[in-house]
C-alpha atoms as a PDB file:
ATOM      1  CA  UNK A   1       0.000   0.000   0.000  1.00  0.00           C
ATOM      2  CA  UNK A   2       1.592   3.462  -1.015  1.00  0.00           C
ATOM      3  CA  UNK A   3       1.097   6.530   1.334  1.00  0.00           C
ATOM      4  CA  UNK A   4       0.822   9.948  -0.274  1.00  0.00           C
ATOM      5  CA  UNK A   5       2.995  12.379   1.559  1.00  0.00           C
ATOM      6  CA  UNK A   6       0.450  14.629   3.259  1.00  0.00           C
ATOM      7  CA  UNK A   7       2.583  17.691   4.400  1.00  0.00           C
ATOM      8  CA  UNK A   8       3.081  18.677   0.258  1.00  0.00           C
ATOM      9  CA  UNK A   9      -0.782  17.837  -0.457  1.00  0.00           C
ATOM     10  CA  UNK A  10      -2.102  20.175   2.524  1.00  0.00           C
ATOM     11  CA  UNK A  11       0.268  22.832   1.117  1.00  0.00           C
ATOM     12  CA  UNK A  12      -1.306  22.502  -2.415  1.00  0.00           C
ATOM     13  CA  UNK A  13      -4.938  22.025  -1.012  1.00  0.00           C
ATOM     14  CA  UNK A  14      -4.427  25.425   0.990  1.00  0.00           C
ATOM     15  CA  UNK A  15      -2.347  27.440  -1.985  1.00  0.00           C
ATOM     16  CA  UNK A  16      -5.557  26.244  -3.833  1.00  0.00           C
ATOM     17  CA  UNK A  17      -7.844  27.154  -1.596  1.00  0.00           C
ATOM     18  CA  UNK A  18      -6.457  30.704  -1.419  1.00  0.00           C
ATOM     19  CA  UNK A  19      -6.652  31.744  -4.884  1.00  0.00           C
ATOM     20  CA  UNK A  20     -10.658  32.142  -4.576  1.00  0.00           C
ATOM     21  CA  UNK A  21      -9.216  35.459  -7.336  1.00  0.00           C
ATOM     22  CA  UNK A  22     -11.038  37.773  -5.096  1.00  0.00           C
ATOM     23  CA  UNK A  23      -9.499  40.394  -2.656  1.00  0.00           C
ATOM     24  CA  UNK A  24     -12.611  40.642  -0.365  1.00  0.00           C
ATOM     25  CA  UNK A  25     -12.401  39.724   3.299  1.00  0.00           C
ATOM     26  CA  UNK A  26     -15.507  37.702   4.809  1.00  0.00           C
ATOM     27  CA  UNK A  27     -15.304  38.034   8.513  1.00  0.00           C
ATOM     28  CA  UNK A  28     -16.194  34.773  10.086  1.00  0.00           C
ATOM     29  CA  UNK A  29     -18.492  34.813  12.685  1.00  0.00           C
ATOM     30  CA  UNK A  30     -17.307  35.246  16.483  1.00  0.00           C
ATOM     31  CA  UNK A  31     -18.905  31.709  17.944  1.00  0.00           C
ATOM     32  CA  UNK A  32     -20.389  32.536  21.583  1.00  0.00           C
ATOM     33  CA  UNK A  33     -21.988  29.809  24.043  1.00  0.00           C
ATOM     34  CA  UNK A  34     -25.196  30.053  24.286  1.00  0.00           C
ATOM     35  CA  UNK A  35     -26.842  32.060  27.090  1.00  0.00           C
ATOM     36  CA  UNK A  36     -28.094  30.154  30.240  1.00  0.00           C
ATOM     37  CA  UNK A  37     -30.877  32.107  30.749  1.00  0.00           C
ATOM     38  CA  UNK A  38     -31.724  31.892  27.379  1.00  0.00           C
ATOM     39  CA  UNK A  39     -34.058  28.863  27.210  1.00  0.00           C
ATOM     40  CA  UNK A  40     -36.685  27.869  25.292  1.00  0.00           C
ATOM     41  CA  UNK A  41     -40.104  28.728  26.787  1.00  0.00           C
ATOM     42  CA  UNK A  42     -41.810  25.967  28.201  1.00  0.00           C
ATOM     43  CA  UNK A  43     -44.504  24.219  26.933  1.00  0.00           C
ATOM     44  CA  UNK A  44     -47.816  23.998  28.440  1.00  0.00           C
ATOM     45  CA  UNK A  45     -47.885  20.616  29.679  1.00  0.00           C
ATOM     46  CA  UNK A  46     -44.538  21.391  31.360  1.00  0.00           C
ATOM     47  CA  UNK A  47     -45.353  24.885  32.616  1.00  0.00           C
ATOM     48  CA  UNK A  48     -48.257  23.463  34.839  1.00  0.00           C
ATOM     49  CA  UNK A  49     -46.215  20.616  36.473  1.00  0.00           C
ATOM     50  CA  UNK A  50     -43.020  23.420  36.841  1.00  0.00           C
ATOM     51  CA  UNK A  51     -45.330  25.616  38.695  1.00  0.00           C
ATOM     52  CA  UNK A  52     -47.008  22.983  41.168  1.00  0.00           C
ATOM     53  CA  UNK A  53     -43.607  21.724  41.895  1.00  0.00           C
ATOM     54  CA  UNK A  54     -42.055  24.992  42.469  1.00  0.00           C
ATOM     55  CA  UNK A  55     -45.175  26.233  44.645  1.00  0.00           C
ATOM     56  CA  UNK A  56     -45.510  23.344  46.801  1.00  0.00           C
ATOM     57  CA  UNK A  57     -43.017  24.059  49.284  1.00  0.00           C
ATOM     58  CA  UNK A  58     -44.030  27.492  50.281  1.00  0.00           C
ATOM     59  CA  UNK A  59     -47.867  26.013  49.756  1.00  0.00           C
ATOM     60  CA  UNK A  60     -47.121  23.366  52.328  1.00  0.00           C
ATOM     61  CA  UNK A  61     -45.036  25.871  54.734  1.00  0.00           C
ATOM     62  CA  UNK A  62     -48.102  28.014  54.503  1.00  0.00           C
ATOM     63  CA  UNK A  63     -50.327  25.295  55.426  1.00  0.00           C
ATOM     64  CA  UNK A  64     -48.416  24.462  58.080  1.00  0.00           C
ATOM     65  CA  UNK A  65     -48.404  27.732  59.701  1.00  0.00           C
ATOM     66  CA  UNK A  66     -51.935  28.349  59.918  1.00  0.00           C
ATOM     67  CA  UNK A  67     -52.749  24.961  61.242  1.00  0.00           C
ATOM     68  CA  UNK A  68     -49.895  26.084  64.066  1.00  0.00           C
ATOM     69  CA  UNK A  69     -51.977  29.175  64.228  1.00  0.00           C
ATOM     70  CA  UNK A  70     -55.396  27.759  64.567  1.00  0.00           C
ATOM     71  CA  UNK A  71     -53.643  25.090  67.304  1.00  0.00           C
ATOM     72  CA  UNK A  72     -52.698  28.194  69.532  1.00  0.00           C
ATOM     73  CA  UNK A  73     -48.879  27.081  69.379  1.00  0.00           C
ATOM     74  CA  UNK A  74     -46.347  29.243  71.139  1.00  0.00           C
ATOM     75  CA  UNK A  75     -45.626  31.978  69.753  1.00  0.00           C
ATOM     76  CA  UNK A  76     -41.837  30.839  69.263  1.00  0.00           C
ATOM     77  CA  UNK A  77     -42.904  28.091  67.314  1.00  0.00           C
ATOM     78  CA  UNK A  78     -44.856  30.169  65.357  1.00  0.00           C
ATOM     79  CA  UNK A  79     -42.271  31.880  64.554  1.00  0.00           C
ATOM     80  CA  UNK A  80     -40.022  28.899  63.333  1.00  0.00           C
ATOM     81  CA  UNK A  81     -42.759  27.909  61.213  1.00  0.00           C
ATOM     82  CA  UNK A  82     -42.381  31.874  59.676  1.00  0.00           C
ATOM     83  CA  UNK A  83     -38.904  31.466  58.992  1.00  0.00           C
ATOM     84  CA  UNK A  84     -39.915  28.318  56.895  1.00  0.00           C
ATOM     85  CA  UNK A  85     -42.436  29.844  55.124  1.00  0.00           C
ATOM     86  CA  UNK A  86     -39.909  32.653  54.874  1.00  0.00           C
ATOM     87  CA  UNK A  87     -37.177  30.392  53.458  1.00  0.00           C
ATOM     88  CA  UNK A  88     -39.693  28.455  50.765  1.00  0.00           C
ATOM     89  CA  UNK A  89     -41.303  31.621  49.267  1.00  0.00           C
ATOM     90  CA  UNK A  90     -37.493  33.160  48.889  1.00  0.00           C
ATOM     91  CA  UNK A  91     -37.010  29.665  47.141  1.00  0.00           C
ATOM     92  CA  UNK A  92     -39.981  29.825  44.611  1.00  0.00           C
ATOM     93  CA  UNK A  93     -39.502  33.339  43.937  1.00  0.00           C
ATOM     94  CA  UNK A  94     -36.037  32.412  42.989  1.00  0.00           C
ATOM     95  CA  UNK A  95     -37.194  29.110  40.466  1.00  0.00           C
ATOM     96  CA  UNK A  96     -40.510  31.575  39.223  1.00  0.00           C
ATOM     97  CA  UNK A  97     -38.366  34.054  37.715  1.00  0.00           C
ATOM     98  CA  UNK A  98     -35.297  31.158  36.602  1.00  0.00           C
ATOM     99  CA  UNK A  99     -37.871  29.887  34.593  1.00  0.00           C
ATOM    100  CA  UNK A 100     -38.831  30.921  30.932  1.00  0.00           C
ATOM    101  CA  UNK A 101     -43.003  30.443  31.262  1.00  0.00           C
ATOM    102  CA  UNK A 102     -44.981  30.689  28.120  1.00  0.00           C
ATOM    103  CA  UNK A 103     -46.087  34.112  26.936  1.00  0.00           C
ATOM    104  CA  UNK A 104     -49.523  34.017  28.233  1.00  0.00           C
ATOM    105  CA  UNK A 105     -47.936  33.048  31.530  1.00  0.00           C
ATOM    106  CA  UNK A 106     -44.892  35.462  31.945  1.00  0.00           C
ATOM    107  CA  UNK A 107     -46.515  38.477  32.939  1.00  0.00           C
ATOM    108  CA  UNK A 108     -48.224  37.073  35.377  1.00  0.00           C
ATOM    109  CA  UNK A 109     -45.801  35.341  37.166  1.00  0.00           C
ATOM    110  CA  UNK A 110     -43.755  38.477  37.170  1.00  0.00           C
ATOM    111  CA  UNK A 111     -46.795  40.297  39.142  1.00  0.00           C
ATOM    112  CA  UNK A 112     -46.287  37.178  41.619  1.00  0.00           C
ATOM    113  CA  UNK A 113     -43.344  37.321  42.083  1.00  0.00           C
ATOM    114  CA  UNK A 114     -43.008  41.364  42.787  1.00  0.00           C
ATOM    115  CA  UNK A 115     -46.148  40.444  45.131  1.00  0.00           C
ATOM    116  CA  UNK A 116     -43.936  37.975  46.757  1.00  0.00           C
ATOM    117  CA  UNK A 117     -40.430  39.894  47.448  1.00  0.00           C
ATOM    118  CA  UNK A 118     -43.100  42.705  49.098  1.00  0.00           C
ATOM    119  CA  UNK A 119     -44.681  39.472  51.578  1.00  0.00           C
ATOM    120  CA  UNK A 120     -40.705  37.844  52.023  1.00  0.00           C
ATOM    121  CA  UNK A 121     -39.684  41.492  54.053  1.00  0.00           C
ATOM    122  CA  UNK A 122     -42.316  40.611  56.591  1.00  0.00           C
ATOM    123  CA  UNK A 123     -42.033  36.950  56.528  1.00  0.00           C
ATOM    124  CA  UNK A 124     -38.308  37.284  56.833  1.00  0.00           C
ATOM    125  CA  UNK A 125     -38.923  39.818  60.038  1.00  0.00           C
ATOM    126  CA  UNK A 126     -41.773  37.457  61.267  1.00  0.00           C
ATOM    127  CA  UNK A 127     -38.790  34.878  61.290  1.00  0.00           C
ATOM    128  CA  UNK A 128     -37.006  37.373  63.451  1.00  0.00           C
ATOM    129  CA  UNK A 129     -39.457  38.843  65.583  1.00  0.00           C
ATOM    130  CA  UNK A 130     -38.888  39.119  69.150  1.00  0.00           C
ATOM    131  CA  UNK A 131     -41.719  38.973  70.881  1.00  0.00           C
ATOM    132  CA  UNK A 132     -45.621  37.680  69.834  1.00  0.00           C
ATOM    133  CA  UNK A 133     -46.720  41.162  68.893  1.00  0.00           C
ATOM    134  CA  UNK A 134     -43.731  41.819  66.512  1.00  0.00           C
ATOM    135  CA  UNK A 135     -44.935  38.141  65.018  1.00  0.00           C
ATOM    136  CA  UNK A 136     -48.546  38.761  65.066  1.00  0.00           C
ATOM    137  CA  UNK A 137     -47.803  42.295  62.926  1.00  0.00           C
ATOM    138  CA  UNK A 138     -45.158  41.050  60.403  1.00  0.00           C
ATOM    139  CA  UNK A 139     -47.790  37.904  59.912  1.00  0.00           C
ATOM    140  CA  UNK A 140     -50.305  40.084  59.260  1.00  0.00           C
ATOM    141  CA  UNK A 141     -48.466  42.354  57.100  1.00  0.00           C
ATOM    142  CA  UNK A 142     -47.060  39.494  55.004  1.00  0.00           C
ATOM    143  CA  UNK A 143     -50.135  37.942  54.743  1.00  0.00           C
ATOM    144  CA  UNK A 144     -51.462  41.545  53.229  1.00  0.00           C
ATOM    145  CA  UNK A 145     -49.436  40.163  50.415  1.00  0.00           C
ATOM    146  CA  UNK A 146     -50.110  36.638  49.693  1.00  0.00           C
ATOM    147  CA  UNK A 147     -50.078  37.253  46.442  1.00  0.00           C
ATOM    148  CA  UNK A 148     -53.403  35.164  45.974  1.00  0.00           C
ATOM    149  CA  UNK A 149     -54.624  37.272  43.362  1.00  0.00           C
ATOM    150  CA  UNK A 150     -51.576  37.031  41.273  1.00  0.00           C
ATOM    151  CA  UNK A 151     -51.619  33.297  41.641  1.00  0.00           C
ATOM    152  CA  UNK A 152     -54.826  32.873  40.963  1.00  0.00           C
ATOM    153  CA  UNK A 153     -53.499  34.698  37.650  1.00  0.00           C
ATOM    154  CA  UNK A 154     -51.096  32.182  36.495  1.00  0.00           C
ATOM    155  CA  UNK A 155     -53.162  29.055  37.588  1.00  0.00           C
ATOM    156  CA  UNK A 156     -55.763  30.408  34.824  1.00  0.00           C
ATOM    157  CA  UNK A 157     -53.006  31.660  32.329  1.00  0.00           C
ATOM    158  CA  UNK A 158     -51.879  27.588  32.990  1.00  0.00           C
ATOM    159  CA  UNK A 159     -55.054  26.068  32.546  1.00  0.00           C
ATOM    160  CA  UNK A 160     -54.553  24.916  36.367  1.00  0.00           C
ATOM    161  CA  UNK A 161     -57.603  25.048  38.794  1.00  0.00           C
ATOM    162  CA  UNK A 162     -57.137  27.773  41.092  1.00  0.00           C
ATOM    163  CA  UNK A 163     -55.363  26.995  44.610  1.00  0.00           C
ATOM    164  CA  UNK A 164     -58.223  26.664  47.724  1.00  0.00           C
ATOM    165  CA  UNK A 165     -56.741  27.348  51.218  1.00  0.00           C
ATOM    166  CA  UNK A 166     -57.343  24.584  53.474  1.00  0.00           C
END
């Protein structure tokens, strides 16, 4: 079997190539990586399971703090159960506005979520409160801003049944 030398037929393939006879320059596109926020929308179907996953947590920590409530817990535990609910909205706000919703949806989940970082201040100072009357207020205040409206928003811009406190 004979083997071409391949240095002295690159050379002639690029000499070749050069002499295209034309003195323009193309500029070859600068490759970039994609963006990471830059995601496809998601679909329907996938939109309504993202948002009942991403809800659940603060959902549950909610539940759990009125049931606490209605129980007449200590104030102290109460306000445990704040700093949960605190930490799981801070969470969902967080995934809500990673994620790129369909267009019907993205407005309002935006309203939610500017609805939500109003509630976290006084959830987050519920968490922190230092007696049952700083607790009591901050609940109060946070609860001022569920955001139940706004939810109630993207359930229907989902196609998801709205959300019924228990």
């Amino acid at each position: 079997m004979r083997r071409w030398p391949t240095a002295p037929a690159l050379v002639l393939v690029l000499f070749l190539a050069g002499c295209g006879g034309g003195t323009e320059q193309v500029a070859l596109p600068v490759w970039q990586p994609p963006s990471p926020t830059a995601s496809a929308p998601l679909t329907a179907k996938e939109a309504k399971g993202r948002y009942l996953a991403i809800v659940a947590p603060y959902n549950t920590a909610l539940d759990e703090l009125r049931e606490a409530m209605r129980a007449g817990k200590p104030w102290r535990t109460l306000r445990t159960l704040a700093g949960r609910v605190a930490s799981t909205s801070a969470a969902h706000a967080e995934q809500l506005r990673a994620t790129t919703w369909p267009a019907k949806a993205q407005a309002p989940v935006d309203a939610l979520v500017k609805e939500n970082e109003v509630a976290l201040r006084h959830w987050r100072a519920a968490a922190e409160a230092s007696s049952a009357a700083t607790l009591t207020r901050e609940i109060r205040a946070a609860a001022g801003h569920d955001g139940g409206t706004q939810a109630d928003t993207v359930r229907t811009a989902l196609g998801l049944p709205l959300y019924r406190k228990p």
